[in-house]
PDBML (XML) file of the C-alpha atoms, coordinates in Angstrom:
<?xml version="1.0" encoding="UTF-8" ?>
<PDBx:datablock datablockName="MODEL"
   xmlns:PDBx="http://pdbml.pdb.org/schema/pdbx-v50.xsd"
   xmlns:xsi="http://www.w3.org/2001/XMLSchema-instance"
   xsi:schemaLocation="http://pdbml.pdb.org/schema/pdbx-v50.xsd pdbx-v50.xsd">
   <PDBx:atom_siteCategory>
      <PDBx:atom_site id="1">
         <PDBx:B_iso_or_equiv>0.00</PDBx:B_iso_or_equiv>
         <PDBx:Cartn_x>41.806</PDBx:Cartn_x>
         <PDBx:Cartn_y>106.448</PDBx:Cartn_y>
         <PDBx:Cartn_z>-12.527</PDBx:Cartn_z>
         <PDBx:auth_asym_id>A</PDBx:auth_asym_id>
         <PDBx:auth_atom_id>CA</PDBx:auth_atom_id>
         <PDBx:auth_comp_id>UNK</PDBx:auth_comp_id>
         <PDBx:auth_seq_id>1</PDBx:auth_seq_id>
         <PDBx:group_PDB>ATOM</PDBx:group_PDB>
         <PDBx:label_alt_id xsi:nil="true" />
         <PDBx:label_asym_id>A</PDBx:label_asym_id>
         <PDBx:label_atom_id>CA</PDBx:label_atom_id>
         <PDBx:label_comp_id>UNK</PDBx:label_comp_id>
         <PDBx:label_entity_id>1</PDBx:label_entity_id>
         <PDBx:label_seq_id>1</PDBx:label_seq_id>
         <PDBx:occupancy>1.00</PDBx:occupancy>
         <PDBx:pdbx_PDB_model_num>1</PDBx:pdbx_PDB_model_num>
         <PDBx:type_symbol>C</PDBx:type_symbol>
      </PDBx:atom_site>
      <PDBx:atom_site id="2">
         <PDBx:B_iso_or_equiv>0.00</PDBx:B_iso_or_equiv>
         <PDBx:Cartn_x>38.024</PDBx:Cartn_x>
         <PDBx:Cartn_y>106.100</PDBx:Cartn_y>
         <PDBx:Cartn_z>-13.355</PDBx:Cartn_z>
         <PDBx:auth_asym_id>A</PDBx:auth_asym_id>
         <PDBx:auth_atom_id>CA</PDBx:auth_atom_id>
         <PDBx:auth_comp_id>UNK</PDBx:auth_comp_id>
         <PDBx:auth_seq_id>2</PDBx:auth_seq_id>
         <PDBx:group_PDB>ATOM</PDBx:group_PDB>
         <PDBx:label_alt_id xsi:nil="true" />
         <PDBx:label_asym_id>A</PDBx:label_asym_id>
         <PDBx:label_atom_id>CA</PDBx:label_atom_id>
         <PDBx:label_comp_id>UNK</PDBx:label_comp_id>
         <PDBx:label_entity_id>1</PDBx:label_entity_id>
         <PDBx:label_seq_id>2</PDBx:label_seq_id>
         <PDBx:occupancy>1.00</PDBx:occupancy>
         <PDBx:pdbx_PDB_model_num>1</PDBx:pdbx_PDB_model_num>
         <PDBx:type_symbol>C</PDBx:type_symbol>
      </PDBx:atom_site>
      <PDBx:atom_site id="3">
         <PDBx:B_iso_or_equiv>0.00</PDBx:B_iso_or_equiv>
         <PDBx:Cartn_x>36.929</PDBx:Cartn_x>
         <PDBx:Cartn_y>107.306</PDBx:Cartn_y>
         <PDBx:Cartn_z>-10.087</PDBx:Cartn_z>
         <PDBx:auth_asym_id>A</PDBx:auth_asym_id>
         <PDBx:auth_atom_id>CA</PDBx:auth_atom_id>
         <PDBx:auth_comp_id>UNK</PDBx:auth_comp_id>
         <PDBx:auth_seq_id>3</PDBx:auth_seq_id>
         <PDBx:group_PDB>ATOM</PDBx:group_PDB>
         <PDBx:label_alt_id xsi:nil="true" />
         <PDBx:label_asym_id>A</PDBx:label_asym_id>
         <PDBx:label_atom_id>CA</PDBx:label_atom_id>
         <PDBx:label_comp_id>UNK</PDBx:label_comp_id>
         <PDBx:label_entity_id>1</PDBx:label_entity_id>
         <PDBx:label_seq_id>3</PDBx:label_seq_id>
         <PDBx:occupancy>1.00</PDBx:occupancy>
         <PDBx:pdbx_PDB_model_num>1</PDBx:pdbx_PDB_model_num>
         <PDBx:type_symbol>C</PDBx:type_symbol>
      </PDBx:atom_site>
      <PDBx:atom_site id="4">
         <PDBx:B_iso_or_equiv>0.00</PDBx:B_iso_or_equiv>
         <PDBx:Cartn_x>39.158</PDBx:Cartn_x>
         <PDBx:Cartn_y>110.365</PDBx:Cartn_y>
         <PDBx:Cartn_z>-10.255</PDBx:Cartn_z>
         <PDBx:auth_asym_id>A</PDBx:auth_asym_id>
         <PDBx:auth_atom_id>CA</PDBx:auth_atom_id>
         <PDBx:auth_comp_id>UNK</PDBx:auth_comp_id>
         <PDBx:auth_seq_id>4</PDBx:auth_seq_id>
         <PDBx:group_PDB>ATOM</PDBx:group_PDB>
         <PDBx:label_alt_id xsi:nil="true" />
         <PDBx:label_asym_id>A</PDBx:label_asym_id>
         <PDBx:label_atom_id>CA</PDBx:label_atom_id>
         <PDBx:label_comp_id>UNK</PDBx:label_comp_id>
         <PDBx:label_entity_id>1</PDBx:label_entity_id>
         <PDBx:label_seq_id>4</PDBx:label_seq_id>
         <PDBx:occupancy>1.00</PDBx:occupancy>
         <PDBx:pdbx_PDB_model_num>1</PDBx:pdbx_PDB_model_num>
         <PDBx:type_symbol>C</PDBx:type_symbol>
      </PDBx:atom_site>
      <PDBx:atom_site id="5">
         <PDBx:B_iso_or_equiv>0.00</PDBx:B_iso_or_equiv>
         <PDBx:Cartn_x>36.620</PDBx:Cartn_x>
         <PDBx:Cartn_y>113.279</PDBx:Cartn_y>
         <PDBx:Cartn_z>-11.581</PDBx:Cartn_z>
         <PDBx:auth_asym_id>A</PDBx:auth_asym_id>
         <PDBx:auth_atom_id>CA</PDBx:auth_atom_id>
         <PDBx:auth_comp_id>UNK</PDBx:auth_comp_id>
         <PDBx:auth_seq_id>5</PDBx:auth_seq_id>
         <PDBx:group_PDB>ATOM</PDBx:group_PDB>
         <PDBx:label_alt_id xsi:nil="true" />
         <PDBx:label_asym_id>A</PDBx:label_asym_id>
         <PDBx:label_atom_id>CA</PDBx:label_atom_id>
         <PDBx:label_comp_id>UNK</PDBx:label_comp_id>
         <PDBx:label_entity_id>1</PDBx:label_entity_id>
         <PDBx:label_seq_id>5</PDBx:label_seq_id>
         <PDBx:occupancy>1.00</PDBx:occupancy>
         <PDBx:pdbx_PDB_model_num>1</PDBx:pdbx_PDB_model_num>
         <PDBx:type_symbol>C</PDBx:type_symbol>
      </PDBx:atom_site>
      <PDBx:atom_site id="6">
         <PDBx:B_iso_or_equiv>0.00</PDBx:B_iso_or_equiv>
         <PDBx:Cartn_x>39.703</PDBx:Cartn_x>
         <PDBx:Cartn_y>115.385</PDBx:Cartn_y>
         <PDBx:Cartn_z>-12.175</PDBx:Cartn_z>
         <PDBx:auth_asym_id>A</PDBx:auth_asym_id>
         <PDBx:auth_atom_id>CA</PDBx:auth_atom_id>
         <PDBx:auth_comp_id>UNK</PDBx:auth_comp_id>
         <PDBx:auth_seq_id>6</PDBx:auth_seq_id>
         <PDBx:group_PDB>ATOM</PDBx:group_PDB>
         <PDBx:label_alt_id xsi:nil="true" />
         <PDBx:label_asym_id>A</PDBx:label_asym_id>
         <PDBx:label_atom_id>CA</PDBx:label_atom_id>
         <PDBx:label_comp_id>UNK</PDBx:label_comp_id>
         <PDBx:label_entity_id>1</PDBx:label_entity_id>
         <PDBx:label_seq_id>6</PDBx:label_seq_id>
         <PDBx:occupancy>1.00</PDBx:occupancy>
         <PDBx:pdbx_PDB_model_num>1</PDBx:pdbx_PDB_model_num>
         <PDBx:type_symbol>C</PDBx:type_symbol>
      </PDBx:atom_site>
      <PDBx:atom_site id="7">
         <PDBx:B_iso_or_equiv>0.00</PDBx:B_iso_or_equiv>
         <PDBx:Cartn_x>42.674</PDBx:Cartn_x>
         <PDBx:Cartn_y>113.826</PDBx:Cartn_y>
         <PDBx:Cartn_z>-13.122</PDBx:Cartn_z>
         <PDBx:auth_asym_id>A</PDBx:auth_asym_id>
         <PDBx:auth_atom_id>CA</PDBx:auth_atom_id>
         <PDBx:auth_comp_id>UNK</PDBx:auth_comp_id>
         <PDBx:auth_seq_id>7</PDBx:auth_seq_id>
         <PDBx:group_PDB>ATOM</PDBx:group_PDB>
         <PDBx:label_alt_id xsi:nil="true" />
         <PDBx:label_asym_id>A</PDBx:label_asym_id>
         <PDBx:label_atom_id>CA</PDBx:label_atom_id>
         <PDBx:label_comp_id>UNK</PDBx:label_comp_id>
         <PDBx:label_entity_id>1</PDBx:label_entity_id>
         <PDBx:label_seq_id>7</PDBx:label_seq_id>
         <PDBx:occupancy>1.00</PDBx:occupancy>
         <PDBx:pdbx_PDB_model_num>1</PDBx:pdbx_PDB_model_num>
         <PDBx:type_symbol>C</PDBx:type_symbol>
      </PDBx:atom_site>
      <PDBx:atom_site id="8">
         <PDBx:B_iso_or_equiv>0.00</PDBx:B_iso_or_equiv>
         <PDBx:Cartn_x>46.314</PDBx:Cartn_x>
         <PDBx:Cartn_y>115.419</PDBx:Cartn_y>
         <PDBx:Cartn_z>-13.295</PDBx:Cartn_z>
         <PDBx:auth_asym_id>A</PDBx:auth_asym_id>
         <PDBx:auth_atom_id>CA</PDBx:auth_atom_id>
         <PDBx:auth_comp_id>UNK</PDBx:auth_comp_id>
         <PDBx:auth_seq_id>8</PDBx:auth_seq_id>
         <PDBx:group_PDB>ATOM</PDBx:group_PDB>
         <PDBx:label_alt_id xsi:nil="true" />
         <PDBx:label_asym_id>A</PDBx:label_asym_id>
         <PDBx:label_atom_id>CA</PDBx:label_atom_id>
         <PDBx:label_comp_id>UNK</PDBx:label_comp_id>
         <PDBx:label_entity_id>1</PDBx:label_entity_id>
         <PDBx:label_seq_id>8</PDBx:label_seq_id>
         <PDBx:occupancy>1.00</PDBx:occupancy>
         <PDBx:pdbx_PDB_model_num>1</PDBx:pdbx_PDB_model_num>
         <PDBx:type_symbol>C</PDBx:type_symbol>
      </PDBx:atom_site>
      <PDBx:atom_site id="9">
         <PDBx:B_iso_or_equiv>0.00</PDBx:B_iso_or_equiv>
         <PDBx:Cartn_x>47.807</PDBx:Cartn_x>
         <PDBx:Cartn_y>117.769</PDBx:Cartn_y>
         <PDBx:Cartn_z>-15.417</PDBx:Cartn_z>
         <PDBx:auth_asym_id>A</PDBx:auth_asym_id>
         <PDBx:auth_atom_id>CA</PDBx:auth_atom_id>
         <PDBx:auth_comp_id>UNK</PDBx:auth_comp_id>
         <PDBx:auth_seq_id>9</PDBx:auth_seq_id>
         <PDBx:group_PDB>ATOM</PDBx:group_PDB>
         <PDBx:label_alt_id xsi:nil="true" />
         <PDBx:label_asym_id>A</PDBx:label_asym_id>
         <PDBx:label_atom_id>CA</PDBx:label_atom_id>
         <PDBx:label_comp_id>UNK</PDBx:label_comp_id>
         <PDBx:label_entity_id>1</PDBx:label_entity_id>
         <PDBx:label_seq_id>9</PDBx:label_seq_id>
         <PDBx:occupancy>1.00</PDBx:occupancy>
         <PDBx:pdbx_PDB_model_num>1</PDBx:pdbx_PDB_model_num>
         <PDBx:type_symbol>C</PDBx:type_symbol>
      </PDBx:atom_site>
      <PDBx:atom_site id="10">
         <PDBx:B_iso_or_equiv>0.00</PDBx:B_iso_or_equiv>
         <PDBx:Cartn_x>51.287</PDBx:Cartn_x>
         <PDBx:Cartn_y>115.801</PDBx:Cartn_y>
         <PDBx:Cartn_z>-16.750</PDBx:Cartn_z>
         <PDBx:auth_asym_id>A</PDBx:auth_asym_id>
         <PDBx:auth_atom_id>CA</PDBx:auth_atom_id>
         <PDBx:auth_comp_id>UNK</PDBx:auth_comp_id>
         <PDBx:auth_seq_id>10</PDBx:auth_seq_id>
         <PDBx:group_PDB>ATOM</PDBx:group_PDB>
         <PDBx:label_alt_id xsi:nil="true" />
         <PDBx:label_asym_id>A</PDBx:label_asym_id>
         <PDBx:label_atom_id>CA</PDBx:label_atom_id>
         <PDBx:label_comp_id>UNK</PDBx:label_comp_id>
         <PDBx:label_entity_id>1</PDBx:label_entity_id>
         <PDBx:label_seq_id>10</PDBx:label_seq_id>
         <PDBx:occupancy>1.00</PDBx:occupancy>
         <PDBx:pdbx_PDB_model_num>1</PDBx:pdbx_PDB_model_num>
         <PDBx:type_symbol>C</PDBx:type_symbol>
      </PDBx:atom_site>
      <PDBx:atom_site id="11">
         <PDBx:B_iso_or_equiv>0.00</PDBx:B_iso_or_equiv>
         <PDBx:Cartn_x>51.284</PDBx:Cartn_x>
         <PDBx:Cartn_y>115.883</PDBx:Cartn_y>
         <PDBx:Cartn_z>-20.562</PDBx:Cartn_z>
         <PDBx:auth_asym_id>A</PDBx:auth_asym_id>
         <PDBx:auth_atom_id>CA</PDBx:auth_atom_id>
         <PDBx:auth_comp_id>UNK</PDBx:auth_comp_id>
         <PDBx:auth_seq_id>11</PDBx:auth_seq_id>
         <PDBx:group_PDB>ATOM</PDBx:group_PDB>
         <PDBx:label_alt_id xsi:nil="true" />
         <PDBx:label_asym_id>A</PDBx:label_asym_id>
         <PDBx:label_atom_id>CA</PDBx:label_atom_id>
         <PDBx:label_comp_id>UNK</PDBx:label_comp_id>
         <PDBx:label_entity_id>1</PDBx:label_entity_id>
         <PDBx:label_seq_id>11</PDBx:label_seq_id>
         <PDBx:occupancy>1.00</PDBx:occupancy>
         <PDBx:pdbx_PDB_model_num>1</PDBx:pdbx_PDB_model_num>
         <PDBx:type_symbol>C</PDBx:type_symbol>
      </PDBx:atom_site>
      <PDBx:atom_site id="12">
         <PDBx:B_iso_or_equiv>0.00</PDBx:B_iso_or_equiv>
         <PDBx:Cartn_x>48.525</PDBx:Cartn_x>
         <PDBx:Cartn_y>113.339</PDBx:Cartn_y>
         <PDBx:Cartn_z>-21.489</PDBx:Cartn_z>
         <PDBx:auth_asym_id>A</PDBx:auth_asym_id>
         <PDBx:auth_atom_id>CA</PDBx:auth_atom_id>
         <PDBx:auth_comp_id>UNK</PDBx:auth_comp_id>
         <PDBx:auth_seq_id>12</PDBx:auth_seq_id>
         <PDBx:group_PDB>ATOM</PDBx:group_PDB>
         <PDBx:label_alt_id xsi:nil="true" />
         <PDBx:label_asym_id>A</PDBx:label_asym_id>
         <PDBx:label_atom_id>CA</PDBx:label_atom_id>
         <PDBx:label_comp_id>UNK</PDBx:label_comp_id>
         <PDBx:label_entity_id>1</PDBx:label_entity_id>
         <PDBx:label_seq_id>12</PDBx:label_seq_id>
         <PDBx:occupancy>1.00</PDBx:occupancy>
         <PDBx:pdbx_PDB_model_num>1</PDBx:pdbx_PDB_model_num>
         <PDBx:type_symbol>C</PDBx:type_symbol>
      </PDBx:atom_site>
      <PDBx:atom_site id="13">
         <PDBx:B_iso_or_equiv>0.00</PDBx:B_iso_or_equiv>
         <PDBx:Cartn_x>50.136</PDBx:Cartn_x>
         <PDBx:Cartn_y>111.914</PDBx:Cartn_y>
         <PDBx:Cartn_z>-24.191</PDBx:Cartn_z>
         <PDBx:auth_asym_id>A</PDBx:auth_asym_id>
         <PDBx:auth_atom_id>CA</PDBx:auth_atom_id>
         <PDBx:auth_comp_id>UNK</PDBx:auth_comp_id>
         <PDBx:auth_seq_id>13</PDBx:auth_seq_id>
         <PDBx:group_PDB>ATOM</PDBx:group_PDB>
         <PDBx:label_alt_id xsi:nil="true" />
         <PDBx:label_asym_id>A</PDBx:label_asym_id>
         <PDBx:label_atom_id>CA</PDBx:label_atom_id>
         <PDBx:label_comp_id>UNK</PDBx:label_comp_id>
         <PDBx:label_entity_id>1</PDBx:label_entity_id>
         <PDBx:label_seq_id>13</PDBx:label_seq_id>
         <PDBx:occupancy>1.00</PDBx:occupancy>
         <PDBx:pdbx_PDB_model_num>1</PDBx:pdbx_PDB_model_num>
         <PDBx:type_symbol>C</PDBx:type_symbol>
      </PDBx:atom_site>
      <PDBx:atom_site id="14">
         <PDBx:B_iso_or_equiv>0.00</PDBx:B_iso_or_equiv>
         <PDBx:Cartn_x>53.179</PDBx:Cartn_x>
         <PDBx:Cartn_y>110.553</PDBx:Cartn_y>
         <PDBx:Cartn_z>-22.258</PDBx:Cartn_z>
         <PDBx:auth_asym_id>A</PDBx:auth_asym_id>
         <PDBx:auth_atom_id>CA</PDBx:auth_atom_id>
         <PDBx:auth_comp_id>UNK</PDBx:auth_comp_id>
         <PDBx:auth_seq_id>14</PDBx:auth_seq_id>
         <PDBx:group_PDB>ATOM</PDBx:group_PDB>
         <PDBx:label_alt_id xsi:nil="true" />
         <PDBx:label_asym_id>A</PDBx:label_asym_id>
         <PDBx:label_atom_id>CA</PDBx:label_atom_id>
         <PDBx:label_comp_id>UNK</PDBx:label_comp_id>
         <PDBx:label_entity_id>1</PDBx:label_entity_id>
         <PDBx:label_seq_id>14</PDBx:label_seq_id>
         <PDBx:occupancy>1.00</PDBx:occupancy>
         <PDBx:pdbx_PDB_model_num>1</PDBx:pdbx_PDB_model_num>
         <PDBx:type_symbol>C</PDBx:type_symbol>
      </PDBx:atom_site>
      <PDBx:atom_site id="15">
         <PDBx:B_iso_or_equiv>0.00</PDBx:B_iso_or_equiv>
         <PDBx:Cartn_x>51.018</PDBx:Cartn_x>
         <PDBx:Cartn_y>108.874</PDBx:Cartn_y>
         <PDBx:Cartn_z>-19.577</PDBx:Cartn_z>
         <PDBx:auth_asym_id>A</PDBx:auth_asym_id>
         <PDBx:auth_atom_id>CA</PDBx:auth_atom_id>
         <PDBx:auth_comp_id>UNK</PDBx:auth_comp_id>
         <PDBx:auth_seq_id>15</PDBx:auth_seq_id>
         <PDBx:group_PDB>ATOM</PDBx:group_PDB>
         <PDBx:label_alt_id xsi:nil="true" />
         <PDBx:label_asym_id>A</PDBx:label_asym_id>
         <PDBx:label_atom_id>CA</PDBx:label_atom_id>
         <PDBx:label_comp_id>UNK</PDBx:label_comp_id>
         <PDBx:label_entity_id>1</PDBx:label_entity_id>
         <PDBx:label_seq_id>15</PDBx:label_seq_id>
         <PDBx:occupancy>1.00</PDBx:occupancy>
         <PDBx:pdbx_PDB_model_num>1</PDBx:pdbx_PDB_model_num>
         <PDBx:type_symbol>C</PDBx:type_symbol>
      </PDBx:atom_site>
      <PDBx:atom_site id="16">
         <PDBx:B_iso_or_equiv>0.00</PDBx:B_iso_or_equiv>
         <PDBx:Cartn_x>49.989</PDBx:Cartn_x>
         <PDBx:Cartn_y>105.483</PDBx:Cartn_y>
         <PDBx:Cartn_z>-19.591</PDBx:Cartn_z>
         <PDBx:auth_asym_id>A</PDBx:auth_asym_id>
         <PDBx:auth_atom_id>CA</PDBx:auth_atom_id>
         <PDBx:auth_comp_id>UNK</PDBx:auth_comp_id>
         <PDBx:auth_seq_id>16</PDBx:auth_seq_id>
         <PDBx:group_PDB>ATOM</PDBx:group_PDB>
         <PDBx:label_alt_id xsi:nil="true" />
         <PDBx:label_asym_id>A</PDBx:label_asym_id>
         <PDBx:label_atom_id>CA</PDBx:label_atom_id>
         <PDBx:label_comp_id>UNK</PDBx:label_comp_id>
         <PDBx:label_entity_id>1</PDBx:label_entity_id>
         <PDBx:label_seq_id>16</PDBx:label_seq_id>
         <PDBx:occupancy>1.00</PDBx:occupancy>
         <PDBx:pdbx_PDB_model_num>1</PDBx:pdbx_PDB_model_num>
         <PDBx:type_symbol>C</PDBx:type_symbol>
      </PDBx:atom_site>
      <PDBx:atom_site id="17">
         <PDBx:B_iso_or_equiv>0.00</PDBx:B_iso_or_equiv>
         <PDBx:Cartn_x>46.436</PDBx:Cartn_x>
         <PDBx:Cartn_y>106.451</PDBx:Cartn_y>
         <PDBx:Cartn_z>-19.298</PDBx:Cartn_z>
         <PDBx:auth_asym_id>A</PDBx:auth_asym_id>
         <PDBx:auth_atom_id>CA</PDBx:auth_atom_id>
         <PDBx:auth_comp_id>UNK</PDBx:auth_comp_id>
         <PDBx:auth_seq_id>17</PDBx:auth_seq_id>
         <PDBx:group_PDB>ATOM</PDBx:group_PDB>
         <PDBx:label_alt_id xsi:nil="true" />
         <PDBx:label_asym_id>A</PDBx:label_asym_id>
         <PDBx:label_atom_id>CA</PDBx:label_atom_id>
         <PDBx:label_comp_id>UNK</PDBx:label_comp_id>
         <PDBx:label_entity_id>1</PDBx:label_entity_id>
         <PDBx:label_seq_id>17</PDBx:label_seq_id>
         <PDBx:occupancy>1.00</PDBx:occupancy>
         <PDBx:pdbx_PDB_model_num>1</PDBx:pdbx_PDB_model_num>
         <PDBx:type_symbol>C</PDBx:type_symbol>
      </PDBx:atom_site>
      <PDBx:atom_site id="18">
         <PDBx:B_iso_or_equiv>0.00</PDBx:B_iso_or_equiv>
         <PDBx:Cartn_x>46.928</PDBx:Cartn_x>
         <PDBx:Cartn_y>107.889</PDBx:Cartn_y>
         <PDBx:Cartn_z>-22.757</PDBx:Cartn_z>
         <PDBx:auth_asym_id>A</PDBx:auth_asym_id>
         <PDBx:auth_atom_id>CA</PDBx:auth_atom_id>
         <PDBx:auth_comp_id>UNK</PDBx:auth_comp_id>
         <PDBx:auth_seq_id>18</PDBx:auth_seq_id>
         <PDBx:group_PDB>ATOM</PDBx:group_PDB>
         <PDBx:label_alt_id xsi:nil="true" />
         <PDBx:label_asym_id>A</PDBx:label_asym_id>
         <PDBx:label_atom_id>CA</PDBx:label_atom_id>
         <PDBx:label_comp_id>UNK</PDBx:label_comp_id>
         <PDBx:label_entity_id>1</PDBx:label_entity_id>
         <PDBx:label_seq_id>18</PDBx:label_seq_id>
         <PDBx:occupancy>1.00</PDBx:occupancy>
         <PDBx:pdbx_PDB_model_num>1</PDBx:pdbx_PDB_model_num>
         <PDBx:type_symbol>C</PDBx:type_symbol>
      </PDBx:atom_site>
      <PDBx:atom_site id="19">
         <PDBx:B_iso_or_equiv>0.00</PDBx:B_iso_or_equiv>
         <PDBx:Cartn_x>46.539</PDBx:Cartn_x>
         <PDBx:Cartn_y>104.108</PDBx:Cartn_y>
         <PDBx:Cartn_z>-23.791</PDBx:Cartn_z>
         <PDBx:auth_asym_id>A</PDBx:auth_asym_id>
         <PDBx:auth_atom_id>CA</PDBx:auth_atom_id>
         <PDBx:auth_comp_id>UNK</PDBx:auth_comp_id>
         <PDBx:auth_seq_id>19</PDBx:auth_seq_id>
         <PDBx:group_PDB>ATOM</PDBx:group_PDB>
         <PDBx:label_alt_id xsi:nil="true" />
         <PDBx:label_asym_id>A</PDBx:label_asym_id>
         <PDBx:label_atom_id>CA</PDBx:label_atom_id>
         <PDBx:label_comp_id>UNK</PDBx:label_comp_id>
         <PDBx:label_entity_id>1</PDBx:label_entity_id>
         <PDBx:label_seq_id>19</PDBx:label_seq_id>
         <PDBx:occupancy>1.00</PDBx:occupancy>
         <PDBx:pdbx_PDB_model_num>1</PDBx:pdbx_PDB_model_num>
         <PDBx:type_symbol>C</PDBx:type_symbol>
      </PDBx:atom_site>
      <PDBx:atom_site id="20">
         <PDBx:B_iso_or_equiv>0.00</PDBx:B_iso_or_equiv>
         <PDBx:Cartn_x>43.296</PDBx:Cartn_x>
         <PDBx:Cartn_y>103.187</PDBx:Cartn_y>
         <PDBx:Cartn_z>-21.991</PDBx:Cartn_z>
         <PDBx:auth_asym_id>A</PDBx:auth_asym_id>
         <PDBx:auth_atom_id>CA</PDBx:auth_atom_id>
         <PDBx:auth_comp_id>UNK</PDBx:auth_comp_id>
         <PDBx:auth_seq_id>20</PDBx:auth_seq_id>
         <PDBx:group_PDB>ATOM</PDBx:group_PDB>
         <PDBx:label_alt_id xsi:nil="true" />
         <PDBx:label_asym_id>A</PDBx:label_asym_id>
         <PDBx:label_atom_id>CA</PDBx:label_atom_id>
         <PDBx:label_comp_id>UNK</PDBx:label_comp_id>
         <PDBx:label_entity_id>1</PDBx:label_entity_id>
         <PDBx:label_seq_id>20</PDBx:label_seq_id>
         <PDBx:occupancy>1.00</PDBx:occupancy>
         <PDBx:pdbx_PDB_model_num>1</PDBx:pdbx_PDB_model_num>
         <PDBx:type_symbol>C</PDBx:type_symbol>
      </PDBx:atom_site>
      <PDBx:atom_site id="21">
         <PDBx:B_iso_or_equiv>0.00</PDBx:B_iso_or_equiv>
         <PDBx:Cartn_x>40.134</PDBx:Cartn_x>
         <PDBx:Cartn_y>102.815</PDBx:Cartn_y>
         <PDBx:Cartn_z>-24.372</PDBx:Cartn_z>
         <PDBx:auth_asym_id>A</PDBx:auth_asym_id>
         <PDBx:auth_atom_id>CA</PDBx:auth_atom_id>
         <PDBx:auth_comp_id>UNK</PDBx:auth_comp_id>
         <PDBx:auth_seq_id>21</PDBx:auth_seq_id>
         <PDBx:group_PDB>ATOM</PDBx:group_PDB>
         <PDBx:label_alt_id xsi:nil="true" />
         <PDBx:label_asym_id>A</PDBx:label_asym_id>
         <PDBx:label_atom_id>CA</PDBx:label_atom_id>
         <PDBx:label_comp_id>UNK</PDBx:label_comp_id>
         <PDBx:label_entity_id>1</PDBx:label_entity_id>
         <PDBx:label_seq_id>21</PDBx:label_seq_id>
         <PDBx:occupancy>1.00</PDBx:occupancy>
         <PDBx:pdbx_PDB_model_num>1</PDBx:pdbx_PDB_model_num>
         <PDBx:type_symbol>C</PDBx:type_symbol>
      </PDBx:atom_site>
      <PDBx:atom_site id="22">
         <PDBx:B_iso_or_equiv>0.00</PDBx:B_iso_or_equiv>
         <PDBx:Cartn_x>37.656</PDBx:Cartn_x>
         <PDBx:Cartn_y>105.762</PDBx:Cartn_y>
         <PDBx:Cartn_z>-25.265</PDBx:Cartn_z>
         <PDBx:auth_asym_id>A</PDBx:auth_asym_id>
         <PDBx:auth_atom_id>CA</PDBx:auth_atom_id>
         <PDBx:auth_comp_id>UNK</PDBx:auth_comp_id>
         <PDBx:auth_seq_id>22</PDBx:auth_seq_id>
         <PDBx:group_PDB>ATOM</PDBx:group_PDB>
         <PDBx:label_alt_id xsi:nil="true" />
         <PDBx:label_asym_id>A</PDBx:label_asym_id>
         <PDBx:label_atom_id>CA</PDBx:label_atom_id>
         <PDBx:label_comp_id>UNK</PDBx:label_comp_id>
         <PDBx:label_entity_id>1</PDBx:label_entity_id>
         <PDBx:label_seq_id>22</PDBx:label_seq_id>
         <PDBx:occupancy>1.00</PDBx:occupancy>
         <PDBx:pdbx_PDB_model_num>1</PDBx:pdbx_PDB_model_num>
         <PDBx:type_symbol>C</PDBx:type_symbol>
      </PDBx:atom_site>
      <PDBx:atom_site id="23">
         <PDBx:B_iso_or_equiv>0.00</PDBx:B_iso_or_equiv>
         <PDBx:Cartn_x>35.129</PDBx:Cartn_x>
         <PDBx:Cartn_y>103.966</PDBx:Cartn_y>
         <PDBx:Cartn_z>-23.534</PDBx:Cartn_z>
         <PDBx:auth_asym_id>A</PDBx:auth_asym_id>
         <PDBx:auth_atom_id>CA</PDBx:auth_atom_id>
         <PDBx:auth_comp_id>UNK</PDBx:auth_comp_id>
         <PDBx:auth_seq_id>23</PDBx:auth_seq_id>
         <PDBx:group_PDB>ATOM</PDBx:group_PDB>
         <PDBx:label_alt_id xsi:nil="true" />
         <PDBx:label_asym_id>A</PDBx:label_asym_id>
         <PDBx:label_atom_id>CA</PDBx:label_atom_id>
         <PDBx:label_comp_id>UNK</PDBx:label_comp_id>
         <PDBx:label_entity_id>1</PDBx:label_entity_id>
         <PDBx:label_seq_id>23</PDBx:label_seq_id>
         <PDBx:occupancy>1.00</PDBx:occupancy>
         <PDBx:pdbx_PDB_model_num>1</PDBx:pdbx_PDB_model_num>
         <PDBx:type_symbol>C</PDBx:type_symbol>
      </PDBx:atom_site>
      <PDBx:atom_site id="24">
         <PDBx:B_iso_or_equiv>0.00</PDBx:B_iso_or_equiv>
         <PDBx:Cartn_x>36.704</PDBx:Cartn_x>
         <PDBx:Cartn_y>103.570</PDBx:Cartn_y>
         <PDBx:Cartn_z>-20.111</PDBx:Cartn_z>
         <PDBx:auth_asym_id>A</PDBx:auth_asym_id>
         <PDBx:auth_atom_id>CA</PDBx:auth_atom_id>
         <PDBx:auth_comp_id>UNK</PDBx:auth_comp_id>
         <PDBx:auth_seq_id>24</PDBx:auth_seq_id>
         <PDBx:group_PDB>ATOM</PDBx:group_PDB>
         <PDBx:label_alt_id xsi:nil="true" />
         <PDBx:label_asym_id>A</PDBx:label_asym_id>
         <PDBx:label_atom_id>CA</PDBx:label_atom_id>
         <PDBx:label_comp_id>UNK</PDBx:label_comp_id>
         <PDBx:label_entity_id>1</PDBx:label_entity_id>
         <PDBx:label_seq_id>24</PDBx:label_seq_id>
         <PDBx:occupancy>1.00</PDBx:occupancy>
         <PDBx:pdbx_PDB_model_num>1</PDBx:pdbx_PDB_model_num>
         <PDBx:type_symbol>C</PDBx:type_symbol>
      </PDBx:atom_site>
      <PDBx:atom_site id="25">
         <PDBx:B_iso_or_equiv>0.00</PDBx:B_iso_or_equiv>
         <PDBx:Cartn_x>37.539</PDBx:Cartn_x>
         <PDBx:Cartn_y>106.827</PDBx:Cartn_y>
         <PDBx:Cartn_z>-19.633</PDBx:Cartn_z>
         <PDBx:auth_asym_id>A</PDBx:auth_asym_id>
         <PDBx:auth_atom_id>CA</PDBx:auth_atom_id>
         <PDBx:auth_comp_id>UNK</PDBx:auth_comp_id>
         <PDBx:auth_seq_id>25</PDBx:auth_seq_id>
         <PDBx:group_PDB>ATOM</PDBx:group_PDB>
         <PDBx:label_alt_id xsi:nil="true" />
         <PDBx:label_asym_id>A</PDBx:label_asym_id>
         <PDBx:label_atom_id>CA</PDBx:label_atom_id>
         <PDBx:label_comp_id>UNK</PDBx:label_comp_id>
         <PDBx:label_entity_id>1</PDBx:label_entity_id>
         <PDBx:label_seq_id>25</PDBx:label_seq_id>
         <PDBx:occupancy>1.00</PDBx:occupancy>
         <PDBx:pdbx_PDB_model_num>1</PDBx:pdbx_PDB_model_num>
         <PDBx:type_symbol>C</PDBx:type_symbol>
      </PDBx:atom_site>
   </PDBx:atom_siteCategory>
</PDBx:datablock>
């Protein structure tokens, strides 16, 4: 997920990535 410079276009708010602090992503 970090790595990724684009990441995917599902809604963001029902991902789990939606969780993941500010300052990691």
């Amino acid at each position: 997920y970090v790595e990724a410079e684009l990441r995917g276009p599902s809604p963001y708010y029902l991902s789990v990535e939606s969780r993941l602090p500010i300052w990691m992503k």
